[in-house]
C-alpha atoms as a PDB file:
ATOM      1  CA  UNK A   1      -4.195 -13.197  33.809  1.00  0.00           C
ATOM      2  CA  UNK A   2      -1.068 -15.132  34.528  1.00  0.00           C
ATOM      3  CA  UNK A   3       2.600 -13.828  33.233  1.00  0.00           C
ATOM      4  CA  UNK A   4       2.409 -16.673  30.373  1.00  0.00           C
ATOM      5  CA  UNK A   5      -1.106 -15.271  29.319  1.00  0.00           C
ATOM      6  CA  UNK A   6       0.412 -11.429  28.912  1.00  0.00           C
ATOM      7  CA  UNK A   7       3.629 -12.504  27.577  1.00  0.00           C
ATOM      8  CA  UNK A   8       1.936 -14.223  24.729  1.00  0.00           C
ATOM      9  CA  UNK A   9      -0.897 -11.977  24.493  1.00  0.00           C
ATOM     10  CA  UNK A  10       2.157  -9.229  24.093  1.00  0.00           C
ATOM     11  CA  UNK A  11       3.830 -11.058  21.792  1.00  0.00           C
ATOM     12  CA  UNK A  12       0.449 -11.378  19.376  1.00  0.00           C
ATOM     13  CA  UNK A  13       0.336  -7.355  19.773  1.00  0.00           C
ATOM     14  CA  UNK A  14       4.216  -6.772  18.663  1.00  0.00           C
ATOM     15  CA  UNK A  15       3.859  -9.790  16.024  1.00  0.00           C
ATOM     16  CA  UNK A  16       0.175  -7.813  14.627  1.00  0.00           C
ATOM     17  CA  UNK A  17       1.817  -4.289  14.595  1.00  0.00           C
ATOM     18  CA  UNK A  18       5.326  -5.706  12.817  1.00  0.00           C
ATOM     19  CA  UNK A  19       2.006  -7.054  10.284  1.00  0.00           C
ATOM     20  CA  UNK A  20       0.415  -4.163   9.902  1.00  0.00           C
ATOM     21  CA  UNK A  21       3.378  -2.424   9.122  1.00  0.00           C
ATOM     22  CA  UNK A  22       4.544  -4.495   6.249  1.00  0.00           C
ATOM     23  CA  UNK A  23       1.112  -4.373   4.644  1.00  0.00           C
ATOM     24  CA  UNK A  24       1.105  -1.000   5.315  1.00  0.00           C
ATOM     25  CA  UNK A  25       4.053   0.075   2.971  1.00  0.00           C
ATOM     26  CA  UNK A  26       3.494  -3.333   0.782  1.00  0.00           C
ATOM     27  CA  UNK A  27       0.356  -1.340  -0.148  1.00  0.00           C
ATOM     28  CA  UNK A  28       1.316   1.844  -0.939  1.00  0.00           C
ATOM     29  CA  UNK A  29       4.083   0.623  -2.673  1.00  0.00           C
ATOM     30  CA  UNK A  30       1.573  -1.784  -5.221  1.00  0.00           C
ATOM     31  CA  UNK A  31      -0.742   1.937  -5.422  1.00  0.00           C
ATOM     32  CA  UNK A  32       1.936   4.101  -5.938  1.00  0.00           C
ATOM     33  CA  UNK A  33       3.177   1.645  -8.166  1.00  0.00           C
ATOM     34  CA  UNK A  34      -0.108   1.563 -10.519  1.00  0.00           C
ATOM     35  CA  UNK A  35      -0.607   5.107 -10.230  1.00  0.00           C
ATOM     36  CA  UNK A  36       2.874   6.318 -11.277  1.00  0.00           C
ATOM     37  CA  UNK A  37       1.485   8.239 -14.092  1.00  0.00           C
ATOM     38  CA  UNK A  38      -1.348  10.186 -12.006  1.00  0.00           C
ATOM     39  CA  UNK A  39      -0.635  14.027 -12.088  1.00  0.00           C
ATOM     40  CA  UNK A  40      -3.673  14.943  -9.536  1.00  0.00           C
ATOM     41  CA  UNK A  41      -2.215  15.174  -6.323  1.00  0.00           C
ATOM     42  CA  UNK A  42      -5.377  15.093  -4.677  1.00  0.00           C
ATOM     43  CA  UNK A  43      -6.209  11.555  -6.254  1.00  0.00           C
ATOM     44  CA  UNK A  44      -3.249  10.172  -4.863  1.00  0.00           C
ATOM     45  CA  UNK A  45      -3.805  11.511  -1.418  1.00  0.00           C
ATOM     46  CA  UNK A  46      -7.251  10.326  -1.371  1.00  0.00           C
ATOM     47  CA  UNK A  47      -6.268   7.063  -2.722  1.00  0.00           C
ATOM     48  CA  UNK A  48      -3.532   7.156  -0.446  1.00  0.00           C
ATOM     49  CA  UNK A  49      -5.886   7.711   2.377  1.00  0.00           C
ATOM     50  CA  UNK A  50      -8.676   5.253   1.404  1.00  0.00           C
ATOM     51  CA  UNK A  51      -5.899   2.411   1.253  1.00  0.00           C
ATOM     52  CA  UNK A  52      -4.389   3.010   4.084  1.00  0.00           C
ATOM     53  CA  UNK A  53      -7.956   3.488   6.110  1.00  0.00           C
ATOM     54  CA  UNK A  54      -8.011  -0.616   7.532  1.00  0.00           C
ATOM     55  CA  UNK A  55      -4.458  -0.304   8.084  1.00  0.00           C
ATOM     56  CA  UNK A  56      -5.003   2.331  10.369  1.00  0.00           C
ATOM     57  CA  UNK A  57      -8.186   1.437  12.201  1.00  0.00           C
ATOM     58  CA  UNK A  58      -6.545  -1.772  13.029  1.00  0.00           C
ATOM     59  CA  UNK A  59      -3.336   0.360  14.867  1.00  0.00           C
ATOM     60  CA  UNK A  60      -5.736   1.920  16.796  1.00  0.00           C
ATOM     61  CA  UNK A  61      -7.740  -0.600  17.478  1.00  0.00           C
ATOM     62  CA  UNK A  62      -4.636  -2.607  18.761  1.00  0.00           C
ATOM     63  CA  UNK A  63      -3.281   0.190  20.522  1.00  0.00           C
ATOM     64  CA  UNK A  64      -6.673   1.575  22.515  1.00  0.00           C
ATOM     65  CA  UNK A  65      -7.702  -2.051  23.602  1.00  0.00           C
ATOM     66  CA  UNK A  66      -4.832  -3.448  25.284  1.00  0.00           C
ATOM     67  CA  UNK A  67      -7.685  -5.609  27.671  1.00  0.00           C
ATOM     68  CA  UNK A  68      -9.294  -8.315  26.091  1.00  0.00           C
ATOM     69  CA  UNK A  69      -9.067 -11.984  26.259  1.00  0.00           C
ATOM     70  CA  UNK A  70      -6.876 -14.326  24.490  1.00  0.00           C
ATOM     71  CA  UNK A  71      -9.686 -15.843  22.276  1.00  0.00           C
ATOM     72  CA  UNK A  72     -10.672 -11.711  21.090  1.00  0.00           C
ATOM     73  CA  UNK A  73      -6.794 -11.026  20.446  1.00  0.00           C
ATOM     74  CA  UNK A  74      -6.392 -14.067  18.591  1.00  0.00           C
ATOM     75  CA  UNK A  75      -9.818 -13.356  16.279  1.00  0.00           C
ATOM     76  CA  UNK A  76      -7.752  -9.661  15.886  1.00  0.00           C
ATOM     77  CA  UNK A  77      -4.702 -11.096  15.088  1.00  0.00           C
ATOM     78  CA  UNK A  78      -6.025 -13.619  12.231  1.00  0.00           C
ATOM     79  CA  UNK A  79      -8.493 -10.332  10.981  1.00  0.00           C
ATOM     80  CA  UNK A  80      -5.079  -8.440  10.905  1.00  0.00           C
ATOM     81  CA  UNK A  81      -3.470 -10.853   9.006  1.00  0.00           C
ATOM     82  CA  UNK A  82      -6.173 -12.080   6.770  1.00  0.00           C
ATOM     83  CA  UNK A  83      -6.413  -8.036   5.511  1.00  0.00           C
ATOM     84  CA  UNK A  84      -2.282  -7.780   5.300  1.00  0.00           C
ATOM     85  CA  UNK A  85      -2.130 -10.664   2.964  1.00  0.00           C
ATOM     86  CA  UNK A  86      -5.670  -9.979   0.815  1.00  0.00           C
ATOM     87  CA  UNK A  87      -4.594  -6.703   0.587  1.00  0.00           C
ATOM     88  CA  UNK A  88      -0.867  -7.154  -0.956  1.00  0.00           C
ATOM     89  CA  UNK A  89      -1.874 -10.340  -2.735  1.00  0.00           C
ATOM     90  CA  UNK A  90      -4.773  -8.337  -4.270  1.00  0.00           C
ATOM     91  CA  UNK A  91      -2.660  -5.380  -5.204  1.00  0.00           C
ATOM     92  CA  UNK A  92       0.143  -6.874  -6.319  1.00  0.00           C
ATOM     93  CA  UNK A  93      -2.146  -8.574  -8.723  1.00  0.00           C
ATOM     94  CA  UNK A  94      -0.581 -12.366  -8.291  1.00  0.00           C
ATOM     95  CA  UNK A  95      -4.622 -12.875  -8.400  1.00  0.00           C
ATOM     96  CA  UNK A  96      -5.947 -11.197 -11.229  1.00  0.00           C
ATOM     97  CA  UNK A  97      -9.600 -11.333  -9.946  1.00  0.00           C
ATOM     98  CA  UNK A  98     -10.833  -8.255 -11.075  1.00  0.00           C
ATOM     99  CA  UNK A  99     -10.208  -9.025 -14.837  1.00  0.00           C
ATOM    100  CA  UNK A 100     -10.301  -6.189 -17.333  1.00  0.00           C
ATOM    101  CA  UNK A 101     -10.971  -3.715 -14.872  1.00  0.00           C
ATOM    102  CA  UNK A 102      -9.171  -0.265 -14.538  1.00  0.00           C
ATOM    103  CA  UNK A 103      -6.351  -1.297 -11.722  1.00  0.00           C
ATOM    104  CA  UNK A 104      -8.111   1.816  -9.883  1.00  0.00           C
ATOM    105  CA  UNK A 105     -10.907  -0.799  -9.010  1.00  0.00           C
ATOM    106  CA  UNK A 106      -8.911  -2.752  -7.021  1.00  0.00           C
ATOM    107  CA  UNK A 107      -7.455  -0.118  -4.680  1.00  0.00           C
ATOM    108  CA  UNK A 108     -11.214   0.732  -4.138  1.00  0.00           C
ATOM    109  CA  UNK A 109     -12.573  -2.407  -3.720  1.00  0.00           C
ATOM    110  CA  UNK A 110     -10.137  -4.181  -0.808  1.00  0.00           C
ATOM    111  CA  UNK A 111     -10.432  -1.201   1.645  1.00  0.00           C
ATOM    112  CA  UNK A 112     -14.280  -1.691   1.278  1.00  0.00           C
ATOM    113  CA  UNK A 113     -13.861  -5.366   1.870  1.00  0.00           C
ATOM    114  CA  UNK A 114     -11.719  -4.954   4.728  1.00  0.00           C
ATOM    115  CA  UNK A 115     -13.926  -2.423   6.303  1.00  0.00           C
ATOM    116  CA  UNK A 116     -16.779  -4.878   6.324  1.00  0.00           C
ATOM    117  CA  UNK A 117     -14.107  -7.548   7.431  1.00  0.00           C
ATOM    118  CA  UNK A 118     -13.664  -5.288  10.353  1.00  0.00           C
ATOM    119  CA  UNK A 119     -16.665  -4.131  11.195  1.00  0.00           C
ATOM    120  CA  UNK A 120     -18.525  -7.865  11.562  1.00  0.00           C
ATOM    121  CA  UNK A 121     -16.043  -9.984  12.604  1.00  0.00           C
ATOM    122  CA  UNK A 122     -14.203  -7.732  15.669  1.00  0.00           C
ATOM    123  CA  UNK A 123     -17.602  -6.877  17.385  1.00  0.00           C
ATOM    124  CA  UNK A 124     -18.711 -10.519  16.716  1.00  0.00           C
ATOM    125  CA  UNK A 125     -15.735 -11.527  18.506  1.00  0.00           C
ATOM    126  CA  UNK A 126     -15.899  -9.498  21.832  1.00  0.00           C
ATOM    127  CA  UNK A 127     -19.498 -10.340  22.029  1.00  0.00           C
ATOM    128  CA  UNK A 128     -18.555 -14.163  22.022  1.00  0.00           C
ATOM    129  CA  UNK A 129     -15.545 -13.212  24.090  1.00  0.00           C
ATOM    130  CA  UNK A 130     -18.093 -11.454  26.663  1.00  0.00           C
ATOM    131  CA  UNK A 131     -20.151 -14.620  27.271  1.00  0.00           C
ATOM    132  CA  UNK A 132     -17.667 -16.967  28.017  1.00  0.00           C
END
């Protein structure tokens, strides 16, 4: 890998944590938010937990796989900031796609969605990565 490889692929790593982070706190700000009148505790730390979840696999993920190729962190990076955006533009509810639905639903629904967004398109990636 040359120096202009790493610096950029170190730059994509800073840029996808600084991401992470603001759709980190940009979600629990739209759930705690909603859920301002919820008295269970325990609700709000599972919801707190459940939305959260992607934000956290990703960290990890960027953090534990500091080798891969270019191609792999850029698929990452787009996933990362595919799930930042869908998640704040979904909770923030500038697209009122879940209609009449208890806003609950959509604090349930986008974690699930980026858990499958996770869990097809990173492995897909490295396995393309692999045979080039």
């Amino acid at each position: 890998m040359t120096d202009k490889q790493a610096s950029t692929q170190n730059f994509i790593r800073t840029l996808a944590l600084a991401i992470l982070l603001i759709g980190a706190v940009g979600s629990l700000y739209f759930m705690f938010n909603a859920g301002r009148n919820q008295k269970s505790f325990f609700l709000i730390a599972c919801f707190t937990t459940w939305v959260l979840s992607p934000f956290i696999a990703l960290l990890i993920a960027n953090v534990i796989s500091k080798r891969r190729s270019i191609s792999t962190s850029m698929t990452f990076f787009f996933v990362i900031l595919f799930i930042t955006v869908g998640s704040l533009v979904s909770y923030s509810g500038a697209l009122s796609l879940f209609g009449a639905k208890p806003p609950a639903f959509k604090f349930l629904i986008v974690p699930l969605v980026s858990w499958l967004l996770i869990l097809t398109l990173i492995p897909i990636s490295q396995k393309i990565s692999r045979k080039k």
